[in-house]
Protein backbone atom coordinates (compact mmCIF):
# COMPACT_ATOMS: atom_id res chain seq x y z
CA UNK A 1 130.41 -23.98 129.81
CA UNK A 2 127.96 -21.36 130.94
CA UNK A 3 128.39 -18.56 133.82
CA UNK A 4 125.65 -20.95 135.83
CA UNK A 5 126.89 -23.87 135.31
CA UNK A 6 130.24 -23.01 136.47
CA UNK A 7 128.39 -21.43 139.81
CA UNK A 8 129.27 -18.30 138.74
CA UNK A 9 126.59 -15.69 138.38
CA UNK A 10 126.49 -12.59 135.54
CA UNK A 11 124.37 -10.56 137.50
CA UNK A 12 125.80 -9.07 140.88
CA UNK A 13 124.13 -10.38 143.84
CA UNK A 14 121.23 -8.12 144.49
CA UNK A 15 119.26 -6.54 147.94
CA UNK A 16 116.23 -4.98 147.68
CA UNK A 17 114.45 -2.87 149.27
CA UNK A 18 111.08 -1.49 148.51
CA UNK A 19 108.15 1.14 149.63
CA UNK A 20 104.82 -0.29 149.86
CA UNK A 21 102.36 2.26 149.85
CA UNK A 22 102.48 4.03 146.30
CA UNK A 23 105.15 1.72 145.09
CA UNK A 24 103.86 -1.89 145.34
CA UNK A 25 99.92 -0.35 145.88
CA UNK A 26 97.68 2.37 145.10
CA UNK A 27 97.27 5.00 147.81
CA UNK A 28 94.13 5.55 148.89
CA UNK A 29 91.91 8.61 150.87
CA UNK A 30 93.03 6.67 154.47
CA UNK A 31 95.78 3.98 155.57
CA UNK A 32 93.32 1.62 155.71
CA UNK A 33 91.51 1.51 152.18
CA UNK A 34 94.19 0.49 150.53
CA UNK A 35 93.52 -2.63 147.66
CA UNK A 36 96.23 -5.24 147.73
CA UNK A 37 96.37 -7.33 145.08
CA UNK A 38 95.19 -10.96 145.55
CA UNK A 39 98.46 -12.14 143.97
CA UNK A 40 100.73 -9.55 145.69
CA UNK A 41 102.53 -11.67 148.83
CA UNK A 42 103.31 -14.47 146.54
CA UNK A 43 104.92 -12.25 144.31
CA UNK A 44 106.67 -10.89 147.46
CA UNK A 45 107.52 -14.18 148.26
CA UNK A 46 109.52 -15.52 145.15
CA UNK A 47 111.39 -12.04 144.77
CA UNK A 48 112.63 -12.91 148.95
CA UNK A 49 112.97 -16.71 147.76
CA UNK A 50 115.12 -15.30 144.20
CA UNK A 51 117.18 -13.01 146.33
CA UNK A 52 118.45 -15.47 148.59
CA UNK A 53 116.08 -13.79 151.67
CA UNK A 54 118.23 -10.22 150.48
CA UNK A 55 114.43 -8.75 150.26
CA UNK A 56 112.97 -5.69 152.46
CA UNK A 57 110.56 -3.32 152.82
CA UNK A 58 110.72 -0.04 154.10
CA UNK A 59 107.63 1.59 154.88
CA UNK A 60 105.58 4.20 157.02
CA UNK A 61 103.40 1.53 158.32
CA UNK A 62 103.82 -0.70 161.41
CA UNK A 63 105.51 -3.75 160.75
CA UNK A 64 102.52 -6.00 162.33
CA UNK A 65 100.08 -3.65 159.85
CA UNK A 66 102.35 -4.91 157.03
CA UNK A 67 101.97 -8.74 158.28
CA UNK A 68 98.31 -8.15 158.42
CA UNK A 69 98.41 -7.47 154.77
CA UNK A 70 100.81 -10.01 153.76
CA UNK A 71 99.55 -13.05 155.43
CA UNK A 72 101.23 -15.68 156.03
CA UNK A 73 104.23 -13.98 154.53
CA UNK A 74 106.37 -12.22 157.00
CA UNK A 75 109.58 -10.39 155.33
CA UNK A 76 112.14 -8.49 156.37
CA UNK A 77 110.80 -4.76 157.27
CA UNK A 78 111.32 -1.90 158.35
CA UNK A 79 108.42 -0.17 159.74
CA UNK A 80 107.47 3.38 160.67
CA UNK A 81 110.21 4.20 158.93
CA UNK A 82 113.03 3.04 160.28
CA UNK A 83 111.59 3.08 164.07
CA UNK A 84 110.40 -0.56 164.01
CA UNK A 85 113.35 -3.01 162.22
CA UNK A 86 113.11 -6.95 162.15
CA UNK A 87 116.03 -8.51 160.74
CA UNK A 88 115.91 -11.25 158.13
CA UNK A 89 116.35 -14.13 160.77
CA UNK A 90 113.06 -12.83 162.21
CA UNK A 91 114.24 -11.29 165.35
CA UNK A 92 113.05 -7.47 166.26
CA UNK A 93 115.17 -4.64 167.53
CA UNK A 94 113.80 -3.26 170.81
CA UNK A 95 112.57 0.14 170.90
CA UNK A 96 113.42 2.61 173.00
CA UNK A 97 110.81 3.51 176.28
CA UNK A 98 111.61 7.67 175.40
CA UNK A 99 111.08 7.20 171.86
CA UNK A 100 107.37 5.78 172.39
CA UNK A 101 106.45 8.58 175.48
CA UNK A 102 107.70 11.04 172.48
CA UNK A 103 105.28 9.82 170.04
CA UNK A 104 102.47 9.96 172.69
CA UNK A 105 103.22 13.04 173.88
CA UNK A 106 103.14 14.62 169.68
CA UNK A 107 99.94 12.34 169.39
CA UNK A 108 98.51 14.08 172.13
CA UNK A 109 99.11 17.64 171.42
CA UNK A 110 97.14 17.16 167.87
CA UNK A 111 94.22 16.13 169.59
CA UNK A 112 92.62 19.69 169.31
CA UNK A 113 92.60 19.97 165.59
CA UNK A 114 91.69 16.36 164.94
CA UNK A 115 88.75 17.12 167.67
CA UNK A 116 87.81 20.12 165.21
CA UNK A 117 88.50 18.47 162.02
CA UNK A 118 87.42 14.93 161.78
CA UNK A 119 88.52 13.81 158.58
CA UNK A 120 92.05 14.49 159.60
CA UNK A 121 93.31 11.12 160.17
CA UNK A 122 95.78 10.40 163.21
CA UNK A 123 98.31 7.29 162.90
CA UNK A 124 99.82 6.86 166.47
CA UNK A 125 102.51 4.08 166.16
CA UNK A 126 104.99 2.90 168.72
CA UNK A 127 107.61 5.91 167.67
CA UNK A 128 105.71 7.55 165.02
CA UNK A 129 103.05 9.63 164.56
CA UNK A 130 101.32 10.69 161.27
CA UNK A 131 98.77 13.36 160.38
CA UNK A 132 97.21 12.47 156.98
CA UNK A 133 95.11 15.71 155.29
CA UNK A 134 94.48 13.54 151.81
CA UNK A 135 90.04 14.38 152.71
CA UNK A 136 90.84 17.69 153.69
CA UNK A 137 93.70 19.16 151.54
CA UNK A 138 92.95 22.58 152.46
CA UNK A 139 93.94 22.26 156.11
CA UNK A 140 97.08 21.18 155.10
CA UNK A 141 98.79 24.44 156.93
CA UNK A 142 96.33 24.19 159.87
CA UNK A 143 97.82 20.53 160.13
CA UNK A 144 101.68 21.40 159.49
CA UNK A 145 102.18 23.91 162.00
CA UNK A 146 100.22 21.77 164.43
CA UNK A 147 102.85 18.73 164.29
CA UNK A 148 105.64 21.17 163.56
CA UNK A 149 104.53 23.04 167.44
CA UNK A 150 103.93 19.67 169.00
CA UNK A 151 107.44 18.12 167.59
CA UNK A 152 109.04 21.23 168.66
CA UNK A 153 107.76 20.38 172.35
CA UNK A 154 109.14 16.62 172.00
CA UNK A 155 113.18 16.50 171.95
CA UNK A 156 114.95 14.30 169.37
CA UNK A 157 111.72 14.19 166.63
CA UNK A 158 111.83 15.75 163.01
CA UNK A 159 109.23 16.25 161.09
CA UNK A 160 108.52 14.61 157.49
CA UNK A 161 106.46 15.90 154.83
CA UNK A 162 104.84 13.25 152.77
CA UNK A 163 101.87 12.96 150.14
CA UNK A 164 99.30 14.09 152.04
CA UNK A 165 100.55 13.31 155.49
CA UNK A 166 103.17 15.16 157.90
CA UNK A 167 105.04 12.33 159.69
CA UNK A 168 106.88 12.68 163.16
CA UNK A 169 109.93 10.03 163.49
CA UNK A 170 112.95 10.25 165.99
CA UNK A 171 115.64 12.18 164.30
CA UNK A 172 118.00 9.03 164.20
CA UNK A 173 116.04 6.91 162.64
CA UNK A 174 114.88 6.92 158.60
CA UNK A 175 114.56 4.63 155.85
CA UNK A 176 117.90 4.90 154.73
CA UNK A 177 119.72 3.92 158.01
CA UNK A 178 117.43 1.48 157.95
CA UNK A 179 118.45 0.01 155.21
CA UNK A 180 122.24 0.72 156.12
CA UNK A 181 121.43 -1.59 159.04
CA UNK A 182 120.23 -4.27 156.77
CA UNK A 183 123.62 -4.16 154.88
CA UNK A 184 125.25 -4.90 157.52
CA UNK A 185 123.80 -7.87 158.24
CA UNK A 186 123.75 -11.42 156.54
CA UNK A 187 122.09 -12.28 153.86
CA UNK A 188 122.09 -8.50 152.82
CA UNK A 189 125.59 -7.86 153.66
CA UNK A 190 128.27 -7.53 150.29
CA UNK A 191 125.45 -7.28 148.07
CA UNK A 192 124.46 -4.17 145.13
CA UNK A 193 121.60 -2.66 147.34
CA UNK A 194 118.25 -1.13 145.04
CA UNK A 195 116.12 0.65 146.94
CA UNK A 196 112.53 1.48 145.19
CA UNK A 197 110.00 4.45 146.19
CA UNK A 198 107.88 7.18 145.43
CA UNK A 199 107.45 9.51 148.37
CA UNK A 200 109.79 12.37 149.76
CA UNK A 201 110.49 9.70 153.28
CA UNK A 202 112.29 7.14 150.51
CA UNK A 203 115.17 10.12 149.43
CA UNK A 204 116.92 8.84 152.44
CA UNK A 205 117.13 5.00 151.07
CA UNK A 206 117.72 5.97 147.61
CA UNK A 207 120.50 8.47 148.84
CA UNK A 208 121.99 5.13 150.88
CA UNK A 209 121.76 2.78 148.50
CA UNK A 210 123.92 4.67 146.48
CA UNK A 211 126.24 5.50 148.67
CA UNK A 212 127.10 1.81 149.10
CA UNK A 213 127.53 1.24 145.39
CA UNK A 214 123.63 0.77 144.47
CA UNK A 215 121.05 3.11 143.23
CA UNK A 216 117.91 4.40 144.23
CA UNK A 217 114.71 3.99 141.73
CA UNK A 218 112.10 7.10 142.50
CA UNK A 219 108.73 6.14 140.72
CA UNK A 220 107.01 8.88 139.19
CA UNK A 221 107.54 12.59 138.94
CA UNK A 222 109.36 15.15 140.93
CA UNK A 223 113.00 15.97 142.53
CA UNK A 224 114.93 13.01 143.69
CA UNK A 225 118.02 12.10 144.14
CA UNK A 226 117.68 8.87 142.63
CA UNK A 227 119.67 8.14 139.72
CA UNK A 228 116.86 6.04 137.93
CA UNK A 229 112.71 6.57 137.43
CA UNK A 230 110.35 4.14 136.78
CA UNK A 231 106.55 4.91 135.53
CA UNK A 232 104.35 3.34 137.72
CA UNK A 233 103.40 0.76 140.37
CA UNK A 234 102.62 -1.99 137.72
CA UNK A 235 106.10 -0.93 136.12
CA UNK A 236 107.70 -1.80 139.62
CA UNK A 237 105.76 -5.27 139.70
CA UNK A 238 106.82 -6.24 136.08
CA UNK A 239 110.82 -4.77 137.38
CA UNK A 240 110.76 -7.29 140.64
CA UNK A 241 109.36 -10.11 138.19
CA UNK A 242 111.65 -9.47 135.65
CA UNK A 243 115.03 -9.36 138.28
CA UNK A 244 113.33 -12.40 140.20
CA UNK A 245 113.50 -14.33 136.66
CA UNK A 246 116.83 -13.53 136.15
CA UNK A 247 118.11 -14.64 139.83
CA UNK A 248 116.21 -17.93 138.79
CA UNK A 249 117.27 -18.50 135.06
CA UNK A 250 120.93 -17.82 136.53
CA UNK A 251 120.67 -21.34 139.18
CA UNK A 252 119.21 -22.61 136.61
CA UNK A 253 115.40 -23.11 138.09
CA UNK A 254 112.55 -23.28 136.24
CA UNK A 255 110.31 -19.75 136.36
CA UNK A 256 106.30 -20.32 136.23
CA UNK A 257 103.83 -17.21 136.23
């Protein structure tokens, strides 16, 4: 009698939780000319369907910017990283009224150098606020001492260097108590937790996930403290397939590509 049919399963229940941009698709010069691929939310949609709903992303971007790319498919996410946060039963945590005047007020303090230098790009989200310099890399001083002075000015913010891009997020929030927040919550809740990136904002889920017994999978180059790599985005498509076919081959369902 096999581990399946017995109901028993050899792999350990699994949550994931995944970057988007640079991890499931290509970065491009601004937020919005990214290329998703044509068959990426169905994709999306098995791996949340394989993992028993135990499926997340964690991302820079706006959780409603996210739905706008994965239409119809809505997921569990959590958005500007860790500011925004619906739950896998749909619902969405409030956020708080000084937390959004904070991001307006560091949105607002930038407006000088953007004024000077229009191909920096501003991303104002409820919480958040991100400079990107990927047109013009060689303001990217000009551009960190601008959001480190305005986040100095706005109490409870930190500042986050990314690629290209210096982020301003509430100082309690990040991906990885994000994700801690999942995992306490059903259907995430007692399982091995993977969390999958490639930027310096992911450390914080990778450091998490291991500290509840999982690991953390950086993609590409550079210092992490994530115990695994993995080459590339299409490497990180062919991983999700590959664990989604297991999940499936272990109830005993029948896997079509």
């Amino acid at each position: 009698m096999t581990a399946t049919e017995t109901g028993q399963r050899r792999t350990p229940p699994l949550a994931i939780f995944t970057d988007f941009d640079g991890t499931l698709v290509e970065l491009a010069e601004t937020p919005d000319a990214i290329a998703v691929p044509q068959s990426l939310p169905a994709q999306l949609e098995r791996a949340f369907r394989e993992f028993d709903c135990a499926f997340a992303l964690l991302t820079g971007r706006e959780i409603s910017d996210i739905d706008r790319y994965l239409a119809p498919l809505q997921l569990p996410v959590a958005g500007a990283h860790g500011t925004q946060r619906r739950r896998a039963d749909g619902s969405v945590e409030p956020l708080d009224a000084g937390v959004i005047a904070g991001a307006s007020a560091i949105a607002e303090a930038i407006v000088p150098l953007v004024e000077a230098h229009p191909l920096l790009l501003v991303e104002t989200k409820p919480g958040a606020v991100a400079l990107h310099y990927r047109q013009v890399p060689e303001l990217e001083d000009a551009a960190r001492i601008a959001m480190e002075e305005a986040v100095h000015e706005a109490a409870g913010f930190t500042l986050v260097p990314g690629k290209m891009v210096f982020e301003a997020r509430p100082s309690a929030t990040s991906k990885g108590e994000a994700l801690r927040a999942f995992m306490r919550e059903e259907p995430f809740a007692g399982r091995v937790p993977i969390a999958i990136g490639d930027d310096t904002t992911d450390e914080d889920a990778f450091i998490a996930a291991q500290e509840l017994g999982g690991t953390g999978i950086k993609l590409g180059a550079g210092d992490t403290a994530a115990r695994l790599r993995i080459a590339d985005i299409a490497s990180v498509h062919k991983l999700l397939r590959g664990l989604a076919d297991i999940m499936a081959s272990e109830r005993g369902a029948v896997t079509t590509h």
